[in-house]
Protein backbone atom coordinates (compact mmCIF):
# COMPACT_ATOMS: atom_id res chain seq x y z
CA UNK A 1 -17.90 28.76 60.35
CA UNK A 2 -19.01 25.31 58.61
CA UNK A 3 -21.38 27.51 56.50
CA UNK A 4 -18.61 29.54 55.87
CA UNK A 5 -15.95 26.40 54.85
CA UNK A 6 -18.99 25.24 52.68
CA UNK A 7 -19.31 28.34 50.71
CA UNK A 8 -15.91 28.59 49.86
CA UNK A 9 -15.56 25.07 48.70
CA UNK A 10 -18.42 25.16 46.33
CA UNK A 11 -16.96 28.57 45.20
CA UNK A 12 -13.48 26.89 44.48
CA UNK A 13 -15.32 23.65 42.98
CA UNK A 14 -17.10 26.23 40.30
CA UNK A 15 -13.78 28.14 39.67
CA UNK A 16 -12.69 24.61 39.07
CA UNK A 17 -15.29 23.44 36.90
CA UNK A 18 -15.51 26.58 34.63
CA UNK A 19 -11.71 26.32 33.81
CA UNK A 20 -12.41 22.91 32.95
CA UNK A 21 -14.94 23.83 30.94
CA UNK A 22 -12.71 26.62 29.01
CA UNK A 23 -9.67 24.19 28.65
CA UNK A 24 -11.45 21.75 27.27
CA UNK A 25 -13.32 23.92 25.33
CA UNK A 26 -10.69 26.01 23.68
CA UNK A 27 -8.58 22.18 23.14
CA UNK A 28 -11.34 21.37 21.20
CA UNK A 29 -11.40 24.44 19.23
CA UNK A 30 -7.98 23.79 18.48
CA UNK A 31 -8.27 20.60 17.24
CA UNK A 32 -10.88 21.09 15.07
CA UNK A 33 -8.98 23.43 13.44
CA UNK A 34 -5.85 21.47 12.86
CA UNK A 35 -8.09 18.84 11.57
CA UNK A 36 -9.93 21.43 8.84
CA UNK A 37 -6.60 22.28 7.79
CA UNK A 38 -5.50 18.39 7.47
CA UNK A 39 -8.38 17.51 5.88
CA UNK A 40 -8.54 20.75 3.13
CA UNK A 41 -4.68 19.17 2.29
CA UNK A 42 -6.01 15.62 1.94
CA UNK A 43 -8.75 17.23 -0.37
CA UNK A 44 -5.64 18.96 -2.38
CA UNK A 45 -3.72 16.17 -2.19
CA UNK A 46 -6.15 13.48 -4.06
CA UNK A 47 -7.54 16.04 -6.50
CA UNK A 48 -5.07 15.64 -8.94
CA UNK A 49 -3.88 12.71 -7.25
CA UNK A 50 -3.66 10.77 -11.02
CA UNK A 51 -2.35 13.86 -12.97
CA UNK A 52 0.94 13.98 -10.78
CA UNK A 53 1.01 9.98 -10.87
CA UNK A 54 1.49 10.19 -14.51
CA UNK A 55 3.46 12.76 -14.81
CA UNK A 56 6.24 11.35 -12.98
CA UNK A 57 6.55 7.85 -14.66
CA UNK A 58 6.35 9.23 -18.02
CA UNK A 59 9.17 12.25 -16.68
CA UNK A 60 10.79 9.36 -15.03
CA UNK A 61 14.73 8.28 -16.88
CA UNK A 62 13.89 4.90 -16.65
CA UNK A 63 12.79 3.88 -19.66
CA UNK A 64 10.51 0.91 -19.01
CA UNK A 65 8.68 3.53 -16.16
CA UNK A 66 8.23 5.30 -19.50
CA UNK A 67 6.24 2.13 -20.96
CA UNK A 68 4.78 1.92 -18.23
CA UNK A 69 2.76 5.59 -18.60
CA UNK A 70 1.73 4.71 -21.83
CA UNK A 71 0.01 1.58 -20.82
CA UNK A 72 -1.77 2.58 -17.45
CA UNK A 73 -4.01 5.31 -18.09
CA UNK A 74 -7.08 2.57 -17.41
CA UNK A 75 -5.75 0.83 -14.91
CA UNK A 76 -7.78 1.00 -11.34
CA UNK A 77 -7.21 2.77 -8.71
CA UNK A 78 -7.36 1.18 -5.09
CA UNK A 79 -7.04 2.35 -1.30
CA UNK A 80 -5.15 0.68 0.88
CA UNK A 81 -7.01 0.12 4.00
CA UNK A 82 -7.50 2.31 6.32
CA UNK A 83 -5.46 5.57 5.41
CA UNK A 84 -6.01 5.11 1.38
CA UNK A 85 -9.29 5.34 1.65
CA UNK A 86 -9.08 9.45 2.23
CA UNK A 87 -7.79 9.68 -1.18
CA UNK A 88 -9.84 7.18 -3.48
CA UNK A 89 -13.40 8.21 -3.71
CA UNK A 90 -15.41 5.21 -4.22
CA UNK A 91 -16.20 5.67 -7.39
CA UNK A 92 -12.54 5.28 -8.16
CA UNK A 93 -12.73 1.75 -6.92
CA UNK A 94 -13.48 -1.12 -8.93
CA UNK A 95 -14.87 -4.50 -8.42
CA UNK A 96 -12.65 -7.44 -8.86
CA UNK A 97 -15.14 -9.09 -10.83
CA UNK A 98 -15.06 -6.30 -14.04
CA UNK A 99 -11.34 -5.05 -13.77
CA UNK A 100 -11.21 -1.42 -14.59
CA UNK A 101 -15.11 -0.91 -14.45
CA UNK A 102 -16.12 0.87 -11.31
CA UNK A 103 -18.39 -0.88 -8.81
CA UNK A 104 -22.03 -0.48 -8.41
CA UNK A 105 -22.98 1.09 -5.27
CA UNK A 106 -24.52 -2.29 -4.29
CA UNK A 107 -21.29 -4.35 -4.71
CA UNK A 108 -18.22 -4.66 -2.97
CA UNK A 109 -15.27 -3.56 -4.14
CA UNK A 110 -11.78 -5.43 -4.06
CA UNK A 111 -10.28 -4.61 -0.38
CA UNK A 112 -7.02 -4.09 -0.14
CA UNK A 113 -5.08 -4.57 3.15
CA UNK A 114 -1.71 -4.29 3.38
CA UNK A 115 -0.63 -3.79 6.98
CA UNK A 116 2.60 -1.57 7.87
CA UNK A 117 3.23 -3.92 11.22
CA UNK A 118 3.34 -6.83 9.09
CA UNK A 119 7.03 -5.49 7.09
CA UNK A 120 8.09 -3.25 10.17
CA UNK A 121 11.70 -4.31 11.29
CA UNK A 122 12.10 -7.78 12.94
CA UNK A 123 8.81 -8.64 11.51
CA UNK A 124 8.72 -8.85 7.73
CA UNK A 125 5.97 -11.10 7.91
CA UNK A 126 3.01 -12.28 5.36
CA UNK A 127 -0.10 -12.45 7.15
CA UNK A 128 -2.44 -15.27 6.85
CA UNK A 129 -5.75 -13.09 7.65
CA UNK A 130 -4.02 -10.36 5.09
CA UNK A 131 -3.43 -12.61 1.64
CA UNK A 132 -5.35 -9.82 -0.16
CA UNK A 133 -5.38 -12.90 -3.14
CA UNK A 134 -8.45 -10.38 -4.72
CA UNK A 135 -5.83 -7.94 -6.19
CA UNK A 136 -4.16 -10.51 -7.95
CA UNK A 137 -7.26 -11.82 -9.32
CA UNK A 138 -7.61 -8.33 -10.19
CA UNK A 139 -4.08 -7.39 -11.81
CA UNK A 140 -5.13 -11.20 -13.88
CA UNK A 141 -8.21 -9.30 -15.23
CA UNK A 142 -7.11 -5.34 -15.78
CA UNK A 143 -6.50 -4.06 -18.85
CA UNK A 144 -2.54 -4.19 -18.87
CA UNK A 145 -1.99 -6.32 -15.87
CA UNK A 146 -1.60 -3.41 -13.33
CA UNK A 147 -3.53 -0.74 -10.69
CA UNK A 148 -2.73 2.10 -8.54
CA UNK A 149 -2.51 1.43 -4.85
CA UNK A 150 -2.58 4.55 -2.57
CA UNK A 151 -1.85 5.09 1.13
CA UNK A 152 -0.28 8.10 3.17
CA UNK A 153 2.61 8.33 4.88
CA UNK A 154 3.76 12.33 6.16
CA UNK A 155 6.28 10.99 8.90
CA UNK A 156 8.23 8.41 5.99
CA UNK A 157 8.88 8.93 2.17
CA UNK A 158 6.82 5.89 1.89
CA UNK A 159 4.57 3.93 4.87
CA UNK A 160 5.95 0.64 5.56
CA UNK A 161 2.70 -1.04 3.91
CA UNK A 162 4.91 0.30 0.83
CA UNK A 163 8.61 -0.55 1.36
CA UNK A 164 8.20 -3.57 3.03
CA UNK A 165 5.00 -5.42 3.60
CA UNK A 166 4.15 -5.08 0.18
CA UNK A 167 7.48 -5.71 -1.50
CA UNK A 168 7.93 -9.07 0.73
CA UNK A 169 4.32 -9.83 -0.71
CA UNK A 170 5.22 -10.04 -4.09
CA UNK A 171 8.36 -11.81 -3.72
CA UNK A 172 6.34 -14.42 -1.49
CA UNK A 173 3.85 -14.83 -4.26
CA UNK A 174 6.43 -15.23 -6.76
CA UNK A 175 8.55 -17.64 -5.35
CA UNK A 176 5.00 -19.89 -4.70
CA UNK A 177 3.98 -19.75 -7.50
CA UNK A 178 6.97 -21.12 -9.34
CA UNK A 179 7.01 -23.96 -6.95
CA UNK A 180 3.51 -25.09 -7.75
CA UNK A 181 4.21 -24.35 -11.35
CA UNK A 182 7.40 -27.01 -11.02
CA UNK A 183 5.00 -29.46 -9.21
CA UNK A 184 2.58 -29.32 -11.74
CA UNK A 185 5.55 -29.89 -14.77
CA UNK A 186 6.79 -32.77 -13.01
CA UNK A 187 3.40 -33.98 -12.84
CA UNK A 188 3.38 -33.60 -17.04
CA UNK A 189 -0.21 -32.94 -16.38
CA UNK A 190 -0.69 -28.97 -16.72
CA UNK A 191 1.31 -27.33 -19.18
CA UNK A 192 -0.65 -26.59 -22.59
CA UNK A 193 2.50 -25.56 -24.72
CA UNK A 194 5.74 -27.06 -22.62
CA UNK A 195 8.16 -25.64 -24.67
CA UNK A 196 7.06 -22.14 -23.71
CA UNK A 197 5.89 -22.73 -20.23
CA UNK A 198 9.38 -24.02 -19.58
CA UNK A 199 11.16 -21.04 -20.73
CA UNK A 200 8.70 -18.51 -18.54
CA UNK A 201 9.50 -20.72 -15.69
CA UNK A 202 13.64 -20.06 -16.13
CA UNK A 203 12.92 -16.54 -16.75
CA UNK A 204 10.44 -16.04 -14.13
CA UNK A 205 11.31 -13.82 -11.46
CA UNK A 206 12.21 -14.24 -7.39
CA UNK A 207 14.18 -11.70 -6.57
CA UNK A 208 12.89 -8.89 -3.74
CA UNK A 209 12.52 -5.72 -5.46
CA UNK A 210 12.06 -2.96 -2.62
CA UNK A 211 12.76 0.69 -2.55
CA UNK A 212 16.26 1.84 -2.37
CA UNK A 213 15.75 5.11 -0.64
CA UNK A 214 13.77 2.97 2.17
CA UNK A 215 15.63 -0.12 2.56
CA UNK A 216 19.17 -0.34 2.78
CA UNK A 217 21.19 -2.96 1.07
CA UNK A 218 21.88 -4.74 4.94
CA UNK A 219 18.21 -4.52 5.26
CA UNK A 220 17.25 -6.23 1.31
CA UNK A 221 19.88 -8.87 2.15
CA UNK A 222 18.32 -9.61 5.43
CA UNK A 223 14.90 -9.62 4.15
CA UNK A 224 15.65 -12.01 1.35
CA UNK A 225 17.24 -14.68 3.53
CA UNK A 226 13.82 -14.78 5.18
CA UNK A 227 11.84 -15.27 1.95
CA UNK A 228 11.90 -19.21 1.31
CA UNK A 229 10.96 -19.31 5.16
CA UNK A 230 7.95 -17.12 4.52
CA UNK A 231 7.16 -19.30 1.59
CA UNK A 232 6.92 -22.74 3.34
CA UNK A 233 4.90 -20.91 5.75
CA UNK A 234 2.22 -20.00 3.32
CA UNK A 235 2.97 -23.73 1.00
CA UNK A 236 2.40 -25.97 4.40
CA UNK A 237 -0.51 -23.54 5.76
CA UNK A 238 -3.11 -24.41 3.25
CA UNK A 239 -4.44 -21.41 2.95
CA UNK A 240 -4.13 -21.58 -0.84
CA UNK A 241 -7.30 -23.92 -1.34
CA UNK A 242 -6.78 -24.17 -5.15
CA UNK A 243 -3.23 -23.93 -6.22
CA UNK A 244 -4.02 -24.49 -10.22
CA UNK A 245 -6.47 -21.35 -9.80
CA UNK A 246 -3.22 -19.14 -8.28
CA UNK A 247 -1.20 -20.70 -11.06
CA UNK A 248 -3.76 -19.64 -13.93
CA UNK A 249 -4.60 -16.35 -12.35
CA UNK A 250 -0.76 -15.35 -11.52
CA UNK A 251 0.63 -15.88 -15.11
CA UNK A 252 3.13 -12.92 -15.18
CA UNK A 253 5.50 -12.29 -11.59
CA UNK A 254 3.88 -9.62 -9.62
CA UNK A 255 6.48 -6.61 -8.98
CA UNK A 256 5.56 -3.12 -7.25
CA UNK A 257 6.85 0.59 -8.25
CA UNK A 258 6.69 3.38 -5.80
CA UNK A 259 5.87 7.30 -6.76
CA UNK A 260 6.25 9.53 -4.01
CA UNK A 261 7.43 13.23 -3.86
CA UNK A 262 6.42 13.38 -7.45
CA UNK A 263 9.41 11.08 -8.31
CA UNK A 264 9.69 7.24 -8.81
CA UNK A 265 11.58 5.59 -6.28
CA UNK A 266 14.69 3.41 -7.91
CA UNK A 267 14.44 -0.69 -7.10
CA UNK A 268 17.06 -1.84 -4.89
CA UNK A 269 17.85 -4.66 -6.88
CA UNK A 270 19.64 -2.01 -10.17
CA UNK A 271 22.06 -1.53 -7.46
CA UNK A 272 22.52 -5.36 -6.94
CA UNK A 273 22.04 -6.16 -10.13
CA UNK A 274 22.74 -2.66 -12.58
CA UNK A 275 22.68 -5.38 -15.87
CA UNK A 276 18.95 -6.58 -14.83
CA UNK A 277 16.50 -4.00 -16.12
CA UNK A 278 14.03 -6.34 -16.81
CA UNK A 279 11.17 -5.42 -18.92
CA UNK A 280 8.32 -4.48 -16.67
CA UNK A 281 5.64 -5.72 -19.81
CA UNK A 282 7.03 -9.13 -18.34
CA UNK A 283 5.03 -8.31 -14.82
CA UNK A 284 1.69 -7.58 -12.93
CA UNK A 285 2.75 -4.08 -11.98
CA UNK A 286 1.33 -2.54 -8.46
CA UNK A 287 1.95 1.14 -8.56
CA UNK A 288 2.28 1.87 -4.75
CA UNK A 289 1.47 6.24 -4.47
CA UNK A 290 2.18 8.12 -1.34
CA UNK A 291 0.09 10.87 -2.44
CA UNK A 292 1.22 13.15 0.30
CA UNK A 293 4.18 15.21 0.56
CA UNK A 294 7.33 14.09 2.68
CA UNK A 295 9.46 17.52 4.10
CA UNK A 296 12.71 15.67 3.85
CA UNK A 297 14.22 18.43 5.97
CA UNK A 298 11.64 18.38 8.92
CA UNK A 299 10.64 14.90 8.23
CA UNK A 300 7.13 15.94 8.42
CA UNK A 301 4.31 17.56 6.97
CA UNK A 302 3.02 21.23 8.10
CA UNK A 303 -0.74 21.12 9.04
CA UNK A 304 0.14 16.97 9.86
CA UNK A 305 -1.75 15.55 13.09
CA UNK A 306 -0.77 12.48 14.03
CA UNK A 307 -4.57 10.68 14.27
CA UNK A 308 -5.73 12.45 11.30
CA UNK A 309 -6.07 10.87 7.51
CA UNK A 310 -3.84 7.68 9.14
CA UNK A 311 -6.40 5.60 9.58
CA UNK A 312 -10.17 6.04 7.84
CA UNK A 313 -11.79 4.96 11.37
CA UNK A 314 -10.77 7.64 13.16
CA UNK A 315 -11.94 10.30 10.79
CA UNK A 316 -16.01 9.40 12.87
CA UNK A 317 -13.89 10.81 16.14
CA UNK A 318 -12.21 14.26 14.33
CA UNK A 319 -13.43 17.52 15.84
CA UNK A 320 -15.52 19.10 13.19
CA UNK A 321 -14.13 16.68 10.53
CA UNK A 322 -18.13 15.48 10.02
């Protein structure tokens, strides 16, 4: 009878086991076919990636999205850690060092990280381990004072890297900037010609420029009343060790466009301000591309998994991805 009892347990443990085995099994099967098809629209997606780019700020109404086209055909193109980084190829990336030149395979290129967490709601933060101060040394040396930035986003027009984090970055800079840059006139001490140094420093712009379609006006007005606070932060941290390099290197305000769905996304501030359509010559342009496509109607992508082309570490744990 205990033989018995025995033999029937082992037989249920092996039933057990083999369905395991054939769950798991056809699970994995599954998801390594979701990925293929992920990654084969991540391949489509950043094949023509620069094509559809500039196609859609020279189609674009605005006129100084126009300028911009005509200007930005050399300008480098950069991932945005971790889910950028699908869609450049390295030899797409460029070494802060020799703006527009691609990097050697033996030296670094610039790393760009913003993080969505840092702009989600609540947060709209500027990270001290984040400054990313490379790209602007970058954007100083380019050919036109601008670059490409690309991350992915299937779930949201844009990621948040792009409507906030990013936008909130600039401004930040900006608004730093043009306090050491009054320091250093009342100091009479850094200014080669004042007359015209003076007049850049009325012009020069503070103002949060974010996308319209992302951020609603409640949102840009609460987002700018945090600014100054996000700027002390940053002044009384230190973490600007040479404030005349920033100065020299940032000579133009830094100001980011968005392309996604093939369109340019319109700045918040022409509805705050429809009269100020400032020349975007007058800037360090970041254009921020969402190179996939946003299904306004589902909100997602077909093909989309979650874990997949988000974030470049995870591609080393994709079924059949290697």
């Amino acid at each position: 009878m205990e033989e018995q009892c025995m033999m029937q347990a082992d037989a249920r443990l092996r039933g057990t086991l083999d369905i395991a085995r054939s769950t798991s099994s056809r699970q994995i099967r599954k998801w390594a076919s979701r990925s293929r098809h992920r990654l084969l629209s991540i391949h489509r997606d950043s094949k023509d990636l620069k094509q559809r780019i500039l196609y859609a700020l020279s189609a674009n109404d605005n006129c100084h999205q126009s300028k911009i086209a005509d200007r930005c055909t050399d300008w480098p193109w950069l991932p945005n850690k971790q889910c950028g980084s699908w869609y450049v190829p390295p030899p797409r990336r460029v070494d802060s060092s020799s703006a527009g030149i691609p990097a050697a395979p033996n030296e670094n290129p610039t790393e760009v990280y913003f993080k969505s967490t840092d702009g989600h709601v609540g947060t709209y933060a500027v990270s001290l381990k984040r400054l990313n101060f490379p790209l602007l040394e970058l954007l100083h040396r380019s050919n036109g004072g601008g670059c490409f930035l690309v991350d992915s986003s299937v779930r949201k027009i844009l990621p948040d890297s792009f409507s906030r984090t990013i936008p909130i970055w600039c401004c930040v800079i900006n608004r730093l900037v043009l306090k050491y840059r009054l320091e250093f006139d009342s100091e009479q001490s850094f200014f080669d010609n004042s007359h015209n140094d003076r007049d850049e420093v009325c012009n020069w712009d503070t103002m949060l420029h974010a996308p319209s379609s992302v951020v609603s006006p409640e949102e840009h007005l609460e987002i700018s009343n945090l600014i100054d606070s996000r700027v002390e932060m940053l002044y009384e941290s230190g973490a600007v060790v040479d404030p005349s390099r920033l100065v020299r290197v940032v000579t133009r305000p830094v100001r980011a466009i968005w392309v996604a769905n093939a369109s340019v996304q319109q700045d918040t501030m022409i509805h705050h301000c429809p009269s100020d359509r400032r020349d975007l010559e007058n800037f360090f342009i970041i254009v921020c591309c969402n190179p996939s496509h946003y299904n306004e109607e589902g909100g997602s992508s077909k093909n989309h998994i979650r874990w997949v082309g988000d974030n470049e570490g995870y591609y080393y744990y994709t079924p059949g991805a290697a």
